[in-house]
PDB file of N, CA and C in Angstrom:
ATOM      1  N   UNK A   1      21.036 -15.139  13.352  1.00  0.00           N
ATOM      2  CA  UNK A   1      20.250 -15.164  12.128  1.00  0.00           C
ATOM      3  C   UNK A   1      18.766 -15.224  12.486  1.00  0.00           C
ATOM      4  N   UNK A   2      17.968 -14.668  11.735  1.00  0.00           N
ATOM      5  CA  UNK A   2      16.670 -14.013  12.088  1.00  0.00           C
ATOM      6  C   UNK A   2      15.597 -14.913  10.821  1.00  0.00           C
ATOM      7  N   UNK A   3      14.828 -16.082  11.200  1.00  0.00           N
ATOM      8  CA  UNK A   3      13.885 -16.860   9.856  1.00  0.00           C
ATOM      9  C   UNK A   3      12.568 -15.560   9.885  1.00  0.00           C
ATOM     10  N   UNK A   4      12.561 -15.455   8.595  1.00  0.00           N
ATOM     11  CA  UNK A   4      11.363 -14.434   8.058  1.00  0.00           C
ATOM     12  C   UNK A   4      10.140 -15.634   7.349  1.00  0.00           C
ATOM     13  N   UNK A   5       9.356 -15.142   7.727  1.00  0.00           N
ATOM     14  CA  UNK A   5       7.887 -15.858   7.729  1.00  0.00           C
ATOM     15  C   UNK A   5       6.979 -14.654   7.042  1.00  0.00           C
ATOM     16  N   UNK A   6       6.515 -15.332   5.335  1.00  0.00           N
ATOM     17  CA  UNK A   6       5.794 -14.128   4.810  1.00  0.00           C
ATOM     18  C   UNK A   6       4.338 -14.525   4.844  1.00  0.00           C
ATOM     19  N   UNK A   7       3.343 -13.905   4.658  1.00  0.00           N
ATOM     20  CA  UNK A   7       1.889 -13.892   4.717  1.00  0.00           C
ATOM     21  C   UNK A   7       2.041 -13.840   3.061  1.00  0.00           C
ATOM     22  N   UNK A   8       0.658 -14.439   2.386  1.00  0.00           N
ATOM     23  CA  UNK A   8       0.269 -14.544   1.227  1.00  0.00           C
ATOM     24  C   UNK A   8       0.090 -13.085   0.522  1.00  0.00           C
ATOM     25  N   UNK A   9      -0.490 -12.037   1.815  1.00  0.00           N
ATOM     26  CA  UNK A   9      -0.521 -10.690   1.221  1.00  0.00           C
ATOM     27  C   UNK A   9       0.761 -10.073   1.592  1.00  0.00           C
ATOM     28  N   UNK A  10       1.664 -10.391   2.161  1.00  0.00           N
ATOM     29  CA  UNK A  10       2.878  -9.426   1.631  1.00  0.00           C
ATOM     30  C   UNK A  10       3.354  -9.543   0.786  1.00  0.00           C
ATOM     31  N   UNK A  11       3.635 -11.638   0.283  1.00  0.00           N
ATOM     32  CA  UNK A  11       4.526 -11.856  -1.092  1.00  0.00           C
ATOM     33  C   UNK A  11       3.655 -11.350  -2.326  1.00  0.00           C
ATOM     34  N   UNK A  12       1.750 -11.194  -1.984  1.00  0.00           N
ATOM     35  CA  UNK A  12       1.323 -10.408  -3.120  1.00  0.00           C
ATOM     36  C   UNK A  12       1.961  -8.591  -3.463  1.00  0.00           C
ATOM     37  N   UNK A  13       1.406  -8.020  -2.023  1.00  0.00           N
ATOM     38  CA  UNK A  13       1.805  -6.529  -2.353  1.00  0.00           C
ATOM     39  C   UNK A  13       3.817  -6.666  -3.120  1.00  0.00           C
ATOM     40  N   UNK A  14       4.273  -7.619  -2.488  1.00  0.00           N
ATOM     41  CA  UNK A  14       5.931  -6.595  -2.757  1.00  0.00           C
ATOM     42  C   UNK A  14       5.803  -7.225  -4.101  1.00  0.00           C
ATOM     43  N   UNK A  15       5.235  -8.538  -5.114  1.00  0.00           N
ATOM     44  CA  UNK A  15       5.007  -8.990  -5.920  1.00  0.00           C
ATOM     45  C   UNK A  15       4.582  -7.820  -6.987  1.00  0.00           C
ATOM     46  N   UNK A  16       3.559  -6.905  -6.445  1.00  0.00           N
ATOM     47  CA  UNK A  16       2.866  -6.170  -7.372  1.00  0.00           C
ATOM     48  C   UNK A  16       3.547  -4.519  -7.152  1.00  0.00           C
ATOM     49  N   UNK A  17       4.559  -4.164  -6.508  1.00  0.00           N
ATOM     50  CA  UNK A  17       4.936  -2.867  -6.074  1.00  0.00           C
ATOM     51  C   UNK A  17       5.363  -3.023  -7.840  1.00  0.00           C
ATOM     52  N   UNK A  18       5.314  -1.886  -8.208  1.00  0.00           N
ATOM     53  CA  UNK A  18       6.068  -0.983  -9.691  1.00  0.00           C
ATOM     54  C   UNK A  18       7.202  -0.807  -9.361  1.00  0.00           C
ATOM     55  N   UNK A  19       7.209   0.107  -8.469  1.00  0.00           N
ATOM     56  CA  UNK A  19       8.873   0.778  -7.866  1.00  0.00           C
ATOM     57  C   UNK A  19      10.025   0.449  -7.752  1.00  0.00           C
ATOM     58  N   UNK A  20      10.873  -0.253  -8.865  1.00  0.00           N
ATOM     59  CA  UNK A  20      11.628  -1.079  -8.634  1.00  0.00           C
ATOM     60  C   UNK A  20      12.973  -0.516  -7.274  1.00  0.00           C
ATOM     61  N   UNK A  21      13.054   0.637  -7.681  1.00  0.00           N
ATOM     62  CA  UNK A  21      14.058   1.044  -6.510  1.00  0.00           C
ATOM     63  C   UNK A  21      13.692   0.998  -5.473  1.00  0.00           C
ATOM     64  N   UNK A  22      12.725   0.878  -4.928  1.00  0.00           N
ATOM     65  CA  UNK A  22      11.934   0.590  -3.425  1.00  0.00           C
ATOM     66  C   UNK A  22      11.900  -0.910  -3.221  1.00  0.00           C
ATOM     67  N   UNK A  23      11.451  -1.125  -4.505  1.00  0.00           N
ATOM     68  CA  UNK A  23      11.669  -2.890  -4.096  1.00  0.00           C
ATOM     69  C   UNK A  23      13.071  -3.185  -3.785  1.00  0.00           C
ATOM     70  N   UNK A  24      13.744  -2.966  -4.499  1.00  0.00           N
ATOM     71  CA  UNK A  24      15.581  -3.452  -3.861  1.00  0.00           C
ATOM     72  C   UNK A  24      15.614  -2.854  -2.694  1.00  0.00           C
ATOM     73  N   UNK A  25      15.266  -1.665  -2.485  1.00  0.00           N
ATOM     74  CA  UNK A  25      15.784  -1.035  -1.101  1.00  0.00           C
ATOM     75  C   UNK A  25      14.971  -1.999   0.124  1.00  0.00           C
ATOM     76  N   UNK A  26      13.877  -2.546  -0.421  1.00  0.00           N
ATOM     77  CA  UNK A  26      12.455  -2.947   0.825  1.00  0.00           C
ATOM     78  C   UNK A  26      13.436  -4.905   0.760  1.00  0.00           C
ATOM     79  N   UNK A  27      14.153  -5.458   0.029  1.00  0.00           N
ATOM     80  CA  UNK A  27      14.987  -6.353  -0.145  1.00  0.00           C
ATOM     81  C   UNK A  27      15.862  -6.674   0.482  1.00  0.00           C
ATOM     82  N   UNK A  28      16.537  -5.677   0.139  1.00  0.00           N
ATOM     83  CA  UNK A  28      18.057  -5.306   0.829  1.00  0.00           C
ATOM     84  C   UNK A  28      17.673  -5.419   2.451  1.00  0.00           C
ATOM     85  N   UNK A  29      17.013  -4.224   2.698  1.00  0.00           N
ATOM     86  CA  UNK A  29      16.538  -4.305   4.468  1.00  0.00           C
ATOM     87  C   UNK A  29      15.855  -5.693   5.179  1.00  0.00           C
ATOM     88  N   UNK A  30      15.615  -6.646   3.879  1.00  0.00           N
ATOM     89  CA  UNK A  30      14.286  -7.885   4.795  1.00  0.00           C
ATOM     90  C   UNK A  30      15.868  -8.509   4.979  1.00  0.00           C
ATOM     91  N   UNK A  31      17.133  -8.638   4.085  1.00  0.00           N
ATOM     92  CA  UNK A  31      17.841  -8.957   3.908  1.00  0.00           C
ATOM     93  C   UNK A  31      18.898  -9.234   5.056  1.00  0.00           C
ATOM     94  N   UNK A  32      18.886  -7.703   5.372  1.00  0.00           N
ATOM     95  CA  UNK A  32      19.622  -7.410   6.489  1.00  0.00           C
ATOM     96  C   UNK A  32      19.073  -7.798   7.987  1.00  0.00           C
ATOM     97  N   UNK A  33      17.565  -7.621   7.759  1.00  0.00           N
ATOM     98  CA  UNK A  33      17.233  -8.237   8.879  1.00  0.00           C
ATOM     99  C   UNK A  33      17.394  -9.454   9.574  1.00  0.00           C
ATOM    100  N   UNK A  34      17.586 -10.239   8.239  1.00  0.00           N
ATOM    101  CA  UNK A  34      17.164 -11.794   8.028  1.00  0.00           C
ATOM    102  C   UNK A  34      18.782 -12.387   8.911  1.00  0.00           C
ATOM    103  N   UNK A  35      19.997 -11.354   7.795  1.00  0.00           N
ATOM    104  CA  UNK A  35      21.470 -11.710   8.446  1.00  0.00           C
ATOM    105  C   UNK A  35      21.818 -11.173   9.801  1.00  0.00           C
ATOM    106  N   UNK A  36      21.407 -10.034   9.904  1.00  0.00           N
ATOM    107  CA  UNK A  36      21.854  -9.457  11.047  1.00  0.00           C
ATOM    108  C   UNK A  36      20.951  -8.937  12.503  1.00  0.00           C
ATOM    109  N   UNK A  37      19.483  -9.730  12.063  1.00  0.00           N
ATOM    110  CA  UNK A  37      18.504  -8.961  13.405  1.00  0.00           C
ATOM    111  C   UNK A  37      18.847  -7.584  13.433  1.00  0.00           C
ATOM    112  N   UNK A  38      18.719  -7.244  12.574  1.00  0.00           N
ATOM    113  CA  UNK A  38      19.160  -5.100  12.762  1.00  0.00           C
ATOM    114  C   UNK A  38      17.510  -4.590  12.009  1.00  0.00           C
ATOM    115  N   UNK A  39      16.858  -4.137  12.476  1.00  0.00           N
ATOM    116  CA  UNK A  39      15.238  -4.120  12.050  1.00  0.00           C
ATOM    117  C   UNK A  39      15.679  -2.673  11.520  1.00  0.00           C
ATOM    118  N   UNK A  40      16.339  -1.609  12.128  1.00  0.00           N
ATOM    119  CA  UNK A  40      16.312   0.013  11.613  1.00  0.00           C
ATOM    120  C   UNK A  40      15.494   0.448  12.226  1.00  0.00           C
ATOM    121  N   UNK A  41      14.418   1.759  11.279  1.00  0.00           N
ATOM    122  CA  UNK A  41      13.820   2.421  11.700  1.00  0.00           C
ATOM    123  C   UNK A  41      12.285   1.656  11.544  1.00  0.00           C
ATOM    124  N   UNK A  42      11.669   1.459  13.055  1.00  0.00           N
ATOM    125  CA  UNK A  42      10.848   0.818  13.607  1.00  0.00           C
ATOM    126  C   UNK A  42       9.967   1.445  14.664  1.00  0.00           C
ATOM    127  N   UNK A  43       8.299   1.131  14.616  1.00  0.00           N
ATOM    128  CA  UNK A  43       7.727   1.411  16.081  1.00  0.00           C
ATOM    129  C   UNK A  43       6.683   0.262  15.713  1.00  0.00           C
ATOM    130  N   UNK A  44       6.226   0.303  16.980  1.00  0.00           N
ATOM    131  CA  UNK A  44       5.303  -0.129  17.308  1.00  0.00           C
ATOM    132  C   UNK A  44       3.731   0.546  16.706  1.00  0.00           C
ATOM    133  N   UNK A  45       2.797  -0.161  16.308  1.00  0.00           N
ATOM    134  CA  UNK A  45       1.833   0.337  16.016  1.00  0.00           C
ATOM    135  C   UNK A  45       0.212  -0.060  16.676  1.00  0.00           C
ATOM    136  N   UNK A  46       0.862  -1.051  17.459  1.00  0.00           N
ATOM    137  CA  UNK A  46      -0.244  -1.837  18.358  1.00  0.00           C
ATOM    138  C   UNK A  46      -0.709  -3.692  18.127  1.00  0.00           C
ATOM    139  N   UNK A  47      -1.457  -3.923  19.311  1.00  0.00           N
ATOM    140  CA  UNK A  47      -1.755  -5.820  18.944  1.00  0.00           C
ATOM    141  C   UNK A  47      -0.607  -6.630  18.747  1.00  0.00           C
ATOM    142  N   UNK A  48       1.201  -5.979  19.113  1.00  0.00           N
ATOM    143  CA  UNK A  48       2.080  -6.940  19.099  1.00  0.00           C
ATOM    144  C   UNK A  48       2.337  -6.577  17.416  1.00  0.00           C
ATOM    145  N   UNK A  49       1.683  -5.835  16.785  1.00  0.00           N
ATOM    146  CA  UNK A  49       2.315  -5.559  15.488  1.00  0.00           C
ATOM    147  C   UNK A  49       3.255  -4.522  15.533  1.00  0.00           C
ATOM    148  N   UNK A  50       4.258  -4.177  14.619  1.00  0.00           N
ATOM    149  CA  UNK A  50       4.993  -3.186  14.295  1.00  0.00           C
ATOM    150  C   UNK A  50       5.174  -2.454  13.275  1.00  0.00           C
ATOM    151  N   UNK A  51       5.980  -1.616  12.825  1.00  0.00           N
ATOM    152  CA  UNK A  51       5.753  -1.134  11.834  1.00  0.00           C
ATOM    153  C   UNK A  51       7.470  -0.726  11.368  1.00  0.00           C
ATOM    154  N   UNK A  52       8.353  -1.753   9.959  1.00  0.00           N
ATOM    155  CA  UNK A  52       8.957  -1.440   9.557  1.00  0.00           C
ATOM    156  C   UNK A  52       9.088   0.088   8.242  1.00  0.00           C
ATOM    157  N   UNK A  53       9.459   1.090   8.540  1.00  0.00           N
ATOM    158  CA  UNK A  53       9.719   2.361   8.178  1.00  0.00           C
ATOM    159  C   UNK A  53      11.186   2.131   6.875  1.00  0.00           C
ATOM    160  N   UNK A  54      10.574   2.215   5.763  1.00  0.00           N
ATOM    161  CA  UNK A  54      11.737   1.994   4.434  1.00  0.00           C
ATOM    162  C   UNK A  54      11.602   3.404   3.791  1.00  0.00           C
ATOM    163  N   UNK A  55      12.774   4.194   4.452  1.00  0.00           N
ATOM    164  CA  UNK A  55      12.766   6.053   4.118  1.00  0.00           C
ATOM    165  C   UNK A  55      13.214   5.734   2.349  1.00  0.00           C
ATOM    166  N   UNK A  56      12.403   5.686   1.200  1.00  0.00           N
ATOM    167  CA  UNK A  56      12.564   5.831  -0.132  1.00  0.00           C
ATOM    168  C   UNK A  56      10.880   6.100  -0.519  1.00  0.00           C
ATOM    169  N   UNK A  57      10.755   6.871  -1.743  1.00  0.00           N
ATOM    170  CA  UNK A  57       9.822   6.680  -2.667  1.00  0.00           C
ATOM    171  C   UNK A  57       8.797   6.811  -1.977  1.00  0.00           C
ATOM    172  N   UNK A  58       7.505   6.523  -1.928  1.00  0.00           N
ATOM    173  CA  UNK A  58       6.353   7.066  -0.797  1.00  0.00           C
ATOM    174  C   UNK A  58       6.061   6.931   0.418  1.00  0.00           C
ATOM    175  N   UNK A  59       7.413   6.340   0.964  1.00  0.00           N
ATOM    176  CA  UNK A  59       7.496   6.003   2.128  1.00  0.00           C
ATOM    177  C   UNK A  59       7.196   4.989   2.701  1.00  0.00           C
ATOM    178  N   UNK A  60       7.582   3.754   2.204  1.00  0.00           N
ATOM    179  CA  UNK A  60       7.150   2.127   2.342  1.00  0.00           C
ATOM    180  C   UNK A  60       7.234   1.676   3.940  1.00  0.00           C
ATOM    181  N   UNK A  61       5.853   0.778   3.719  1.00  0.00           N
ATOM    182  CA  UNK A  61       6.208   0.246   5.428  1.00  0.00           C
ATOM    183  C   UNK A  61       5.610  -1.183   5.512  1.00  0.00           C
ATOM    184  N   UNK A  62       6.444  -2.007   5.966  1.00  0.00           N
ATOM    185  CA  UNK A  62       6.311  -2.860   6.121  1.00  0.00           C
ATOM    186  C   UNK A  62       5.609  -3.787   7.605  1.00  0.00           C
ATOM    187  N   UNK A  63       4.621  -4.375   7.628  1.00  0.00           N
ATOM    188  CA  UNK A  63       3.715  -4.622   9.091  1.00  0.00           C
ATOM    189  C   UNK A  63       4.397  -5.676   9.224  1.00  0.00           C
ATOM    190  N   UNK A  64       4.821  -6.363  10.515  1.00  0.00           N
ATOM    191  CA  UNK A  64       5.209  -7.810  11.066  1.00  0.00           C
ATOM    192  C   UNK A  64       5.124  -7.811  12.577  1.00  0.00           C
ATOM    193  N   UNK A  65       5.010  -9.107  13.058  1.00  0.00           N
ATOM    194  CA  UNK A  65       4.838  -9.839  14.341  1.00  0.00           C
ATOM    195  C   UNK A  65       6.469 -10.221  15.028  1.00  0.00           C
ATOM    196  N   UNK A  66       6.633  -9.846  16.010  1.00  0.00           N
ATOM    197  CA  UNK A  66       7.820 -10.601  16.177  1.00  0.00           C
ATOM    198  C   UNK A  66       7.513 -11.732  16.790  1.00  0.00           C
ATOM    199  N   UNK A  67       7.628 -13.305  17.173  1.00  0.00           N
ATOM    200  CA  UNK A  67       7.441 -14.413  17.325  1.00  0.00           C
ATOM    201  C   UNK A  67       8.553 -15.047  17.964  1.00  0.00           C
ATOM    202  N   UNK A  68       8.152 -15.187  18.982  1.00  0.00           N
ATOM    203  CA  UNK A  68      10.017 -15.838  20.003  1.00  0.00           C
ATOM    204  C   UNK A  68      11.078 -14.789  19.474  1.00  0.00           C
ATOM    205  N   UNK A  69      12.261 -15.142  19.844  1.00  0.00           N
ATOM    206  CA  UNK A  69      13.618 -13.930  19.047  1.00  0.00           C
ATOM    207  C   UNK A  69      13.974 -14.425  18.066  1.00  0.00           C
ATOM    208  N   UNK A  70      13.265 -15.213  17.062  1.00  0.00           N
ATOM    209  CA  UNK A  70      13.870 -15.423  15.893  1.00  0.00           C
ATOM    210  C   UNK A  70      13.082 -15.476  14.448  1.00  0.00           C
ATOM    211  N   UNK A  71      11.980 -15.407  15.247  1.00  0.00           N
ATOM    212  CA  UNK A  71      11.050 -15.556  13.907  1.00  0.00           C
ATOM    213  C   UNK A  71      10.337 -14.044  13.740  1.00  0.00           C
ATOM    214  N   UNK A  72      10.457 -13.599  12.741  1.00  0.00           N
ATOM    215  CA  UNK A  72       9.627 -12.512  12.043  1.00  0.00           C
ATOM    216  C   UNK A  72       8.572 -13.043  10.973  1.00  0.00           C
ATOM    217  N   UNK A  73       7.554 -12.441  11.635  1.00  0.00           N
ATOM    218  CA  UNK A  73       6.298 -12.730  10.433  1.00  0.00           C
ATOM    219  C   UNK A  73       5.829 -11.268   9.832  1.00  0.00           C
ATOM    220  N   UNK A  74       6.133 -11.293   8.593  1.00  0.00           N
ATOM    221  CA  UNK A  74       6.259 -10.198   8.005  1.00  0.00           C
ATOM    222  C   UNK A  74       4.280 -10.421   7.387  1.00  0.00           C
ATOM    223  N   UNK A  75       3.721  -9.459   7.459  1.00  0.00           N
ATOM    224  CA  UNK A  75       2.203  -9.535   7.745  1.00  0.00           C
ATOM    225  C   UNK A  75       1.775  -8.475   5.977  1.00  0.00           C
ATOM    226  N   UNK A  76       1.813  -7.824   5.988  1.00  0.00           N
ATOM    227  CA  UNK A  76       1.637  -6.859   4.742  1.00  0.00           C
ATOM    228  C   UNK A  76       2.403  -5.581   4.700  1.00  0.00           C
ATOM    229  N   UNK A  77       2.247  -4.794   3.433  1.00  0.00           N
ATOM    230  CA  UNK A  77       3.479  -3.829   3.221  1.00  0.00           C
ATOM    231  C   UNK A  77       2.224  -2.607   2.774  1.00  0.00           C
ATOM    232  N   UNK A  78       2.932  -1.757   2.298  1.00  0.00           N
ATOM    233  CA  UNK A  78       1.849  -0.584   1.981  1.00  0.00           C
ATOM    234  C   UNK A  78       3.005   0.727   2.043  1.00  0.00           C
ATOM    235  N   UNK A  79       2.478   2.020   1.956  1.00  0.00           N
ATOM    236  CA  UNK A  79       2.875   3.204   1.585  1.00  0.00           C
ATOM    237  C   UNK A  79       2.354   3.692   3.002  1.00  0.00           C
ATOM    238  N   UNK A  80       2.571   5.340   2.782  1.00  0.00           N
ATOM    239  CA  UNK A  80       2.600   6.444   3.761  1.00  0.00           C
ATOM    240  C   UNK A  80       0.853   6.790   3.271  1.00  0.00           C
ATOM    241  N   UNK A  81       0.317   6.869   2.270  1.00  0.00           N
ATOM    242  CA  UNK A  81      -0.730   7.174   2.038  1.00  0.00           C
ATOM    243  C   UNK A  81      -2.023   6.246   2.650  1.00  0.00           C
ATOM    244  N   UNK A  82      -1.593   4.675   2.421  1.00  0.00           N
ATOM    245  CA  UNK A  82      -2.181   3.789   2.939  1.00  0.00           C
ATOM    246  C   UNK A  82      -1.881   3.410   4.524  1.00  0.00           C
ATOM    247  N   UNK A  83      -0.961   4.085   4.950  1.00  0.00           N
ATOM    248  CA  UNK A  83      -0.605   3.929   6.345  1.00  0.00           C
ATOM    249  C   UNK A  83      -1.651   3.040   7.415  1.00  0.00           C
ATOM    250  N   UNK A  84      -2.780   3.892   7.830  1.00  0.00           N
ATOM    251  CA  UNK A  84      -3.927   3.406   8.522  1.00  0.00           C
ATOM    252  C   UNK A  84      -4.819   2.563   8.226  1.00  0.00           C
ATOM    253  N   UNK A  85      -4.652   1.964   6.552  1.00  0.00           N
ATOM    254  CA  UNK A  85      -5.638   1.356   6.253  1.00  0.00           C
ATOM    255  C   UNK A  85      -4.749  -0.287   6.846  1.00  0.00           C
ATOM    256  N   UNK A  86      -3.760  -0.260   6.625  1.00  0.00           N
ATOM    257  CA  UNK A  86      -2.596  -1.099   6.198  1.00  0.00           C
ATOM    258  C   UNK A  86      -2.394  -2.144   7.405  1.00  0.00           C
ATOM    259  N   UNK A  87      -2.395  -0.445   8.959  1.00  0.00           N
ATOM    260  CA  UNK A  87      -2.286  -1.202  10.283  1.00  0.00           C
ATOM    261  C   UNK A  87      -3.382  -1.794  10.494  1.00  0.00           C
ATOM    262  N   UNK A  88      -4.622  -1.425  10.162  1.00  0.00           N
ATOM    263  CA  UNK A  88      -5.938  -2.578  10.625  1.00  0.00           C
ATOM    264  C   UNK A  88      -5.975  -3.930   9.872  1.00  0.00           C
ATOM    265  N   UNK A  89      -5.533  -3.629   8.511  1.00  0.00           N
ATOM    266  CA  UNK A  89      -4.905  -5.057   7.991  1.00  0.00           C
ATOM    267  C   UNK A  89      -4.123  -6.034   8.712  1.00  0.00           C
ATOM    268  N   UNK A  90      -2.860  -5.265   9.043  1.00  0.00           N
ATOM    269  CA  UNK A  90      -2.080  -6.423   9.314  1.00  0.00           C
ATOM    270  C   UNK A  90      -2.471  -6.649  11.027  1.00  0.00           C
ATOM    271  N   UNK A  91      -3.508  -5.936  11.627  1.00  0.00           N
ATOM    272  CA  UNK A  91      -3.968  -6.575  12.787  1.00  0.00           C
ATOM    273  C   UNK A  91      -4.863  -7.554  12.495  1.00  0.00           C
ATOM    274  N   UNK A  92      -5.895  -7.438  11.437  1.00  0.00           N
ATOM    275  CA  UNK A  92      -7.358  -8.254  10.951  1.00  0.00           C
ATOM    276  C   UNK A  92      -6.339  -9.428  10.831  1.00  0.00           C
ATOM    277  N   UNK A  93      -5.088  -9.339  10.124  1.00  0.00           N
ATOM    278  CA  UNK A  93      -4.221 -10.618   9.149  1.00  0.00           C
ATOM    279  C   UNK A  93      -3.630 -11.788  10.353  1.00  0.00           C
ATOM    280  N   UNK A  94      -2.749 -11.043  11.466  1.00  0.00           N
ATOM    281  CA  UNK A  94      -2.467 -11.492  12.446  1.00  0.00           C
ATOM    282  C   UNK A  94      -3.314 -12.486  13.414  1.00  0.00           C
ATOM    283  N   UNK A  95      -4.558 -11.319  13.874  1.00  0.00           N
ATOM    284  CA  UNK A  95      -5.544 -11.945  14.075  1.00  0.00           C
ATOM    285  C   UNK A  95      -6.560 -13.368  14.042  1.00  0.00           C
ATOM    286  N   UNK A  96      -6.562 -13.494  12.329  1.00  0.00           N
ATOM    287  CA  UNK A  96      -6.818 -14.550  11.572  1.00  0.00           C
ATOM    288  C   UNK A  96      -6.002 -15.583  11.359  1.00  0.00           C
ATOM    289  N   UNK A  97      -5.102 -15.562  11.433  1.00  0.00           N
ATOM    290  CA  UNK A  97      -3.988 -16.088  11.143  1.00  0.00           C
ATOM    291  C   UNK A  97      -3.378 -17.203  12.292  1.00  0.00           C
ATOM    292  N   UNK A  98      -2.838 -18.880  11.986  1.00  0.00           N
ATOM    293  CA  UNK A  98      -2.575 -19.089  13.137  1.00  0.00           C
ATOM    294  C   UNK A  98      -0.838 -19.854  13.177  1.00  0.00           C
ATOM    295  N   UNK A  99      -0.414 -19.064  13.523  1.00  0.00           N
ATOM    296  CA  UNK A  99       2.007 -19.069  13.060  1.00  0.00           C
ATOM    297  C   UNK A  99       1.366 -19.802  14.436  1.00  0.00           C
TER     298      UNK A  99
END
């Protein structure tokens, strides 16, 4: 079992997503992560951040830290459009930040 650790701006963004079918789908997967350590489709994006890949709707992605093998710090979320703005976020967030 995998403890998920959220940042103030992810529980804002998934708080404010419209999309409800992206939100269940972006759910379901923190879900699965949470039971089964099964992350999916994933890379690396740099600074020890990563980049969770949720194939629905504009292409949701979710930024997090992995932290020892059990803790995920899920950092901020964003779209395919916001892609690049999103990764300097959740590096600035990480950064600042002290898990």
């Amino acid at each position: 079992m995998v403890f998920l650790e959220k940042t103030t701006e992810f529980n804002k963004w998934l708080r404010k997503l419209k999309d409800l079918q992206a939100k269940a789908k972006i759910l379901f997967r923190l879900q699965k992560l949470q039971r089964d350590g099964h992350f999916g489709d994933c890379k690396p994006v740099g600074n020890g951040i990563s980049e969770m890949r949720i194939d629905t709707g504009k292409g949701y992605r979710i930024y997090f830290h992995k932290k020892e093998d059990k803790i995920i710090i899920l950092l901020i979320g964003g779209d395919k459009s916001s892609q690049q703005e999103d990764i300097i976020k959740a590096k600035q967030i990480w950064k600042e930040q002290n898990f």
